[in-house]
N, C-alpha and C. Protein backbone atom coordinates (compact mmCIF):
# COMPACT_ATOMS: atom_id res chain seq x y z
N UNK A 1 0.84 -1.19 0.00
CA UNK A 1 0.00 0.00 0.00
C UNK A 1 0.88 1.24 0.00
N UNK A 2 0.40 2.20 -0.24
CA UNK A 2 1.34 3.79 -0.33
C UNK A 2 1.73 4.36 0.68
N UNK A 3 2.65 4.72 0.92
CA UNK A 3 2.95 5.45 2.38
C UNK A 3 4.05 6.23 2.41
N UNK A 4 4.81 6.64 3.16
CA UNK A 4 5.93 7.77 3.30
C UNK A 4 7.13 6.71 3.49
N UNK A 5 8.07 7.04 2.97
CA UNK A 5 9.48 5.91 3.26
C UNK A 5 10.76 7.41 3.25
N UNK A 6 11.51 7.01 4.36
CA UNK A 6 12.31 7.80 4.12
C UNK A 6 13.96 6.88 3.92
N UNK A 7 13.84 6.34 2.48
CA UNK A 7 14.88 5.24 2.39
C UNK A 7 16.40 5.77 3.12
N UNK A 8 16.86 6.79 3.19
CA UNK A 8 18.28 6.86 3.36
C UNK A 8 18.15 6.82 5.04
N UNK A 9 16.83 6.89 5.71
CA UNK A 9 17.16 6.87 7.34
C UNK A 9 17.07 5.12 7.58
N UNK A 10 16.34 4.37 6.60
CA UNK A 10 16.38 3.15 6.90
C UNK A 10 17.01 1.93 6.61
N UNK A 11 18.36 2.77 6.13
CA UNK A 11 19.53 1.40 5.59
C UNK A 11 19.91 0.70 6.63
N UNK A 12 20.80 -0.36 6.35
CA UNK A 12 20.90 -1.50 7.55
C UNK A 12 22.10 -0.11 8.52
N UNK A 13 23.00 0.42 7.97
CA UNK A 13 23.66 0.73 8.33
C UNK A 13 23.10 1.75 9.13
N UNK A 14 22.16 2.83 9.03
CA UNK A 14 21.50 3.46 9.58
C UNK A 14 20.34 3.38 10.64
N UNK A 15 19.99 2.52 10.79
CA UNK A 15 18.78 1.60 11.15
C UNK A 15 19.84 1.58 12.89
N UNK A 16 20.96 1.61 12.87
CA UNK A 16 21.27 1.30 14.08
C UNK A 16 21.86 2.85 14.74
N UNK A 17 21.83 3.79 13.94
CA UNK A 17 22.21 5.13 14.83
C UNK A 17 20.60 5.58 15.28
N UNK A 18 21.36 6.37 16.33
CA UNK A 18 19.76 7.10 16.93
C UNK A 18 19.54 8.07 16.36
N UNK A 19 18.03 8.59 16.40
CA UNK A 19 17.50 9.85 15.32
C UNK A 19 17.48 10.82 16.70
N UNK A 20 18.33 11.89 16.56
CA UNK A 20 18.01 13.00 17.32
C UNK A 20 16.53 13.46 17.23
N UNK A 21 16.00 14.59 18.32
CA UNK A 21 14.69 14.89 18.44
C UNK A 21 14.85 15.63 17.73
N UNK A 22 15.79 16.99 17.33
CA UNK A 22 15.15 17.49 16.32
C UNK A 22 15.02 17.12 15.09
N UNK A 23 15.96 16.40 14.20
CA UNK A 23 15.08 15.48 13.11
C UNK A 23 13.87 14.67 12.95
N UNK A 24 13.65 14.34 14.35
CA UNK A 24 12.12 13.62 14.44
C UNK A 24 11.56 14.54 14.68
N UNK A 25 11.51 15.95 15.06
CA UNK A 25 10.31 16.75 15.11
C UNK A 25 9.97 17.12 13.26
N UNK A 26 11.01 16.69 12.51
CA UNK A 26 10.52 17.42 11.21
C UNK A 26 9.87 15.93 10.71
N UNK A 27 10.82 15.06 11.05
CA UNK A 27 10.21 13.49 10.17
C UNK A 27 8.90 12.95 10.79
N UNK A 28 8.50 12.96 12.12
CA UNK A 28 7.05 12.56 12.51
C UNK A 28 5.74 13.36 11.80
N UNK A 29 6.03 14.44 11.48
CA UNK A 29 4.97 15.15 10.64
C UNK A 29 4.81 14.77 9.47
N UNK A 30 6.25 14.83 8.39
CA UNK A 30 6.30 13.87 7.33
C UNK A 30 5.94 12.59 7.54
N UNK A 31 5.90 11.91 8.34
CA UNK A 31 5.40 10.33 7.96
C UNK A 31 4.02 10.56 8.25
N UNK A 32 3.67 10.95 8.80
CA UNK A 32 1.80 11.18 8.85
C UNK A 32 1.27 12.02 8.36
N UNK A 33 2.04 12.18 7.03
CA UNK A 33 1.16 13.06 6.49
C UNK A 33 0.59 13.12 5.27
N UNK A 34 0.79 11.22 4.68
CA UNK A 34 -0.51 10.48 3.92
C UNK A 34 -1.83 10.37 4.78
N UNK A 35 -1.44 9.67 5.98
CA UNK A 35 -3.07 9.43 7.38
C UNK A 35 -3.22 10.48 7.27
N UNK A 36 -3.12 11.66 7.32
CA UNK A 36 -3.39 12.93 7.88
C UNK A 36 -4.36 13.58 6.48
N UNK A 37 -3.73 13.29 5.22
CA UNK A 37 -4.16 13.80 3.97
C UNK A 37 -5.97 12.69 3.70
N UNK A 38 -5.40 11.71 4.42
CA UNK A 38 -6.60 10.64 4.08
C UNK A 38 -7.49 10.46 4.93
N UNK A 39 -7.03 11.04 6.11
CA UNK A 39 -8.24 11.51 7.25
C UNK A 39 -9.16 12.82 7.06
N UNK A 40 -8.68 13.73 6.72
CA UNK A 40 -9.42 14.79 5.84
C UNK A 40 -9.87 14.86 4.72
N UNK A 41 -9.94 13.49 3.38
CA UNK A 41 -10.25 13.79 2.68
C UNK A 41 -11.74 12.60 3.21
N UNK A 42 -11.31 11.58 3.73
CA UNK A 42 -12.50 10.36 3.61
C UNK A 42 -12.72 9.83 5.08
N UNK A 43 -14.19 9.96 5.23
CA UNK A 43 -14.82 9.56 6.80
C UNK A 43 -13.71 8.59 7.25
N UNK A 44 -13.78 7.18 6.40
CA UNK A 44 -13.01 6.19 6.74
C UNK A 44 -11.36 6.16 6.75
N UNK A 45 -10.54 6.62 7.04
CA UNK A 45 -8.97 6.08 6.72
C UNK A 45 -8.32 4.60 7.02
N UNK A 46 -8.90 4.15 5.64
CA UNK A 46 -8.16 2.81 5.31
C UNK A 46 -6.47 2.11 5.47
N UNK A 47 -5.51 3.27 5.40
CA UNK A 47 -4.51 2.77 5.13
C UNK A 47 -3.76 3.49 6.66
N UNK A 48 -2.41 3.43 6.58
CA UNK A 48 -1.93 4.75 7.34
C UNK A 48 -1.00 3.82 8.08
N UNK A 49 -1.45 2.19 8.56
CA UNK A 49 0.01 1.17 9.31
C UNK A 49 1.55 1.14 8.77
N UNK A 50 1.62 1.22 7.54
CA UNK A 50 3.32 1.94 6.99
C UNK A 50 3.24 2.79 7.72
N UNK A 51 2.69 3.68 8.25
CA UNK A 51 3.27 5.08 8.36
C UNK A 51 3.54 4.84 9.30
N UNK A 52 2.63 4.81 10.23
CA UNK A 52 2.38 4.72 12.01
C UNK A 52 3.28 3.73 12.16
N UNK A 53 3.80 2.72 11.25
CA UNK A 53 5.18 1.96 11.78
C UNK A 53 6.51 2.27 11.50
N UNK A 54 6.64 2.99 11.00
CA UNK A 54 7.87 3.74 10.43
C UNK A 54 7.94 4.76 11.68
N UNK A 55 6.52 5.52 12.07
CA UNK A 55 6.68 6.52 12.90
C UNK A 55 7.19 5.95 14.08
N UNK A 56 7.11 4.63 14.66
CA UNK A 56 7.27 3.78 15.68
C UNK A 56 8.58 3.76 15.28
N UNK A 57 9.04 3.03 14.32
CA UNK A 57 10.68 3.01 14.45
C UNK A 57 11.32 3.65 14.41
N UNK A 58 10.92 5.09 14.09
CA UNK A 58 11.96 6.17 14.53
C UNK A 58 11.71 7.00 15.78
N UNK A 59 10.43 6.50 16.47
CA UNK A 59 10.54 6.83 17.68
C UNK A 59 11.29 5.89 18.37
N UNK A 60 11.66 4.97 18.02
CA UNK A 60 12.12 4.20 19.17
C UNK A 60 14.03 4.51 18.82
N UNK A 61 14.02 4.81 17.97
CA UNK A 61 15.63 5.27 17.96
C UNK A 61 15.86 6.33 18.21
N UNK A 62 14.78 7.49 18.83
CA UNK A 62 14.92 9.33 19.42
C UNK A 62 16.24 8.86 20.47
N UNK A 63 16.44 10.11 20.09
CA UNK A 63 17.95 10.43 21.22
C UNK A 63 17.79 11.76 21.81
N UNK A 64 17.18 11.80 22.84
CA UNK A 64 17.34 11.28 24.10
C UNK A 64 15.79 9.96 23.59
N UNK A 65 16.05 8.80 24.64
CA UNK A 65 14.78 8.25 24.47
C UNK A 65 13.44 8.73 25.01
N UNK A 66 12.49 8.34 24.67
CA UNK A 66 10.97 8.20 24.80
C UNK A 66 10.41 7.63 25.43
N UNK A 67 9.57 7.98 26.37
CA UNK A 67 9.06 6.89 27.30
C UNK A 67 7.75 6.83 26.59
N UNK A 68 7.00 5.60 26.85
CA UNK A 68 5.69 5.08 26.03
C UNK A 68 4.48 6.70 25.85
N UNK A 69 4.65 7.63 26.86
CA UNK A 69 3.65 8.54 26.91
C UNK A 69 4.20 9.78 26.30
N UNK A 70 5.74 9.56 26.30
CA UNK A 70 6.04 10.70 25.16
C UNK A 70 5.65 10.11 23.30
N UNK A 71 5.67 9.26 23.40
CA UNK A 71 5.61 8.58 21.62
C UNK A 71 4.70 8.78 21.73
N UNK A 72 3.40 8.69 22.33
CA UNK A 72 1.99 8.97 22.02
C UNK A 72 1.38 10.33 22.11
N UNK A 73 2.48 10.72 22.90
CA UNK A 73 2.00 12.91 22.00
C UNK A 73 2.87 13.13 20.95
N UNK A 74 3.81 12.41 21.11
CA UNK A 74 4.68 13.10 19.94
C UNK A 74 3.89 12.53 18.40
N UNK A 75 2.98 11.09 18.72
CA UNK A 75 2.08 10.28 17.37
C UNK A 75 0.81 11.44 17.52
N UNK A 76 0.55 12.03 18.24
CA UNK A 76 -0.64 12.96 18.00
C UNK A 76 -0.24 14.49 17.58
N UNK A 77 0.72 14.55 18.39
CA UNK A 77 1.59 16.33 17.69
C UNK A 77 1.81 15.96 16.26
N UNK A 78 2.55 15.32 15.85
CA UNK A 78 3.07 14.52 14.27
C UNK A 78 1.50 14.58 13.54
N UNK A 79 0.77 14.04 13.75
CA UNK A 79 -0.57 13.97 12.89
C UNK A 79 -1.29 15.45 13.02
N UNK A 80 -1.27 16.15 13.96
CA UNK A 80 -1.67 17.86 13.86
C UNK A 80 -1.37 18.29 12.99
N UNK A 81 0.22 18.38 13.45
CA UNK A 81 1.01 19.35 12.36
C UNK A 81 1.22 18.60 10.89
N UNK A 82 0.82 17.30 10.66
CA UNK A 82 0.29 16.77 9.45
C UNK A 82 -0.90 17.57 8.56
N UNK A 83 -1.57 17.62 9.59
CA UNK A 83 -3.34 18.15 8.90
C UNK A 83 -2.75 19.68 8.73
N UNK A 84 -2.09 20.71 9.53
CA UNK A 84 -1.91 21.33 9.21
C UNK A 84 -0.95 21.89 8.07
N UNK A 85 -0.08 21.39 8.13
CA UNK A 85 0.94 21.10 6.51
C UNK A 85 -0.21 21.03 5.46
N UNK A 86 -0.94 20.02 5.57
CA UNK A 86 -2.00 20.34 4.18
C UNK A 86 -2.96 21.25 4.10
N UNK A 87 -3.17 21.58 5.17
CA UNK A 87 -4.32 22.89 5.11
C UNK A 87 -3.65 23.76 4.33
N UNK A 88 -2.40 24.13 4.90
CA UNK A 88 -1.40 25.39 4.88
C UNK A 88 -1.26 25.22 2.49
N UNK A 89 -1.01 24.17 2.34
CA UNK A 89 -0.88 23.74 1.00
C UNK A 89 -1.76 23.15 0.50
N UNK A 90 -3.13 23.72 0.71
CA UNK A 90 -3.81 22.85 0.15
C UNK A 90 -4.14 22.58 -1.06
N UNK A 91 -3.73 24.35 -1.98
CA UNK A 91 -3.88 24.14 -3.67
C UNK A 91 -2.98 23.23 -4.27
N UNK A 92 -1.47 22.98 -3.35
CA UNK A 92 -0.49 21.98 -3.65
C UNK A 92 -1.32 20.71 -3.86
N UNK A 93 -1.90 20.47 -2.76
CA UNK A 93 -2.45 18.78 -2.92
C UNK A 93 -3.54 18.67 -3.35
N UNK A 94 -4.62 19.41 -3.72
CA UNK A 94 -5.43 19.24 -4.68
C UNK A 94 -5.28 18.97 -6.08
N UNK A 95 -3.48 20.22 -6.56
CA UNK A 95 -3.26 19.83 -7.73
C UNK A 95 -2.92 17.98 -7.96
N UNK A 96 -2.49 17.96 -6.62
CA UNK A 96 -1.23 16.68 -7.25
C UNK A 96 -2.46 15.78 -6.77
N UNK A 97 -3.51 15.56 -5.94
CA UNK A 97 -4.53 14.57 -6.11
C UNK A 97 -5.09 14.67 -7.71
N UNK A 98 -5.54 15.40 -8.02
CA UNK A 98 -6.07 15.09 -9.37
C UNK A 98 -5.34 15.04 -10.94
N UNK A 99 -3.50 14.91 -10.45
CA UNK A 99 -2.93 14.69 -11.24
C UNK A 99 -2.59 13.04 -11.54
N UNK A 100 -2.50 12.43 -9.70
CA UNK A 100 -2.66 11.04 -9.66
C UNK A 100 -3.63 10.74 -9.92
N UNK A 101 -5.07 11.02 -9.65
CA UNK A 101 -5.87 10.62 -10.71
C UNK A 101 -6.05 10.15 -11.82
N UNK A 102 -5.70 11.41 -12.44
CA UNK A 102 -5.23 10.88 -14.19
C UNK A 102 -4.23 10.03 -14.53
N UNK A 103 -3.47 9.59 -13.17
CA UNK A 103 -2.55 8.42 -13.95
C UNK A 103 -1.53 9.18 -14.45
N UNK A 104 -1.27 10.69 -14.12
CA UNK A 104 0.34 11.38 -14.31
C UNK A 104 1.61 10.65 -14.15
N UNK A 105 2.28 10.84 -14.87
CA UNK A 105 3.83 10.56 -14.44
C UNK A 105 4.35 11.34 -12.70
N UNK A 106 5.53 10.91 -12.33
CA UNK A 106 6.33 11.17 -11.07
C UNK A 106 6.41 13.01 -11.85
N UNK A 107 7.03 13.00 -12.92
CA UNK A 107 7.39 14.58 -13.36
C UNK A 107 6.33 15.40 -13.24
N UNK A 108 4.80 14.94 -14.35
CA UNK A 108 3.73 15.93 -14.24
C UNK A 108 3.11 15.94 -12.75
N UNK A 109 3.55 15.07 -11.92
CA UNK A 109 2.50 15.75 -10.34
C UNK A 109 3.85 16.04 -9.78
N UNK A 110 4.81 16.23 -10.47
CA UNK A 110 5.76 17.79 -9.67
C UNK A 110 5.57 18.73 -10.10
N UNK A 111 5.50 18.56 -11.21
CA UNK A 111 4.92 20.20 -11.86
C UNK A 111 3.52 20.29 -11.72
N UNK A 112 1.84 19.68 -11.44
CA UNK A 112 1.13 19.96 -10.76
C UNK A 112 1.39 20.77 -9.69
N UNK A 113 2.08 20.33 -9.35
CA UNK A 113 2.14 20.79 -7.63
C UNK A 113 3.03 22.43 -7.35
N UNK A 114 4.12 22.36 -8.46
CA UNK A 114 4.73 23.51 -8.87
C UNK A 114 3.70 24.73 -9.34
N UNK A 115 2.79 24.15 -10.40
CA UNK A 115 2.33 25.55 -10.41
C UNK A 115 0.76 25.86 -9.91
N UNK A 116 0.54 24.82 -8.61
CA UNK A 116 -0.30 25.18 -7.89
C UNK A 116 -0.33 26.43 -7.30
């Protein structure tokens, strides 16, 4: 299913350093912010476990660590400032929803989104 991957944080080699908090304050928003796009567009949100597990594994490598009740504001702060990222852009993602629509190439829903 579709989701956010941030391949260069999840190589084997990487997979074992810890993610400082301030990189996870920018990457928890980015990973929820397909759930976040798909919670505002449809009653139901079908998909969103890539994300929310990715968001898990880089909470669990924060430096300083996390105790179970910080990961669960930091999984609800992350999905805010998700919904808000798209509010803030929303002519962005309207273009590029109805460019995937049509079955665009990777290029035309950058340039959708460019001259949103």
């Amino acid at each position: 299913s579709p989701h956010v991957e941030f391949g260069e944080l999840m190589t084997p080699e990487r997979m074992m350093e810890k993610v400082p908090r301030d990189e996870l304050n920018v990457m928890g928003p980015l990973a929820m912010s397909g759930l976040a796009a798909e919670g505002m567009q449809y009653d139901d949100v079908k998909g969103g476990q890539a994300d929310l597990l990715l968001l898990q594994l880089l909470m669990d490598r924060a430096e300083p660590r996390m105790t179970p009740a910080e990961q669960q504001d930091f999984t609800r702060w992350s999905v805010y400032k998700a919904i808000e990222m798209v509010k803030y852009n929303r002519r962005a993602h309207d273009a590029l929803m109805e460019a995937m629509t049509e079955g665009k190439s990777v290029y035309d829903c950058i340039l959708a989104i460019e001259k949103a």
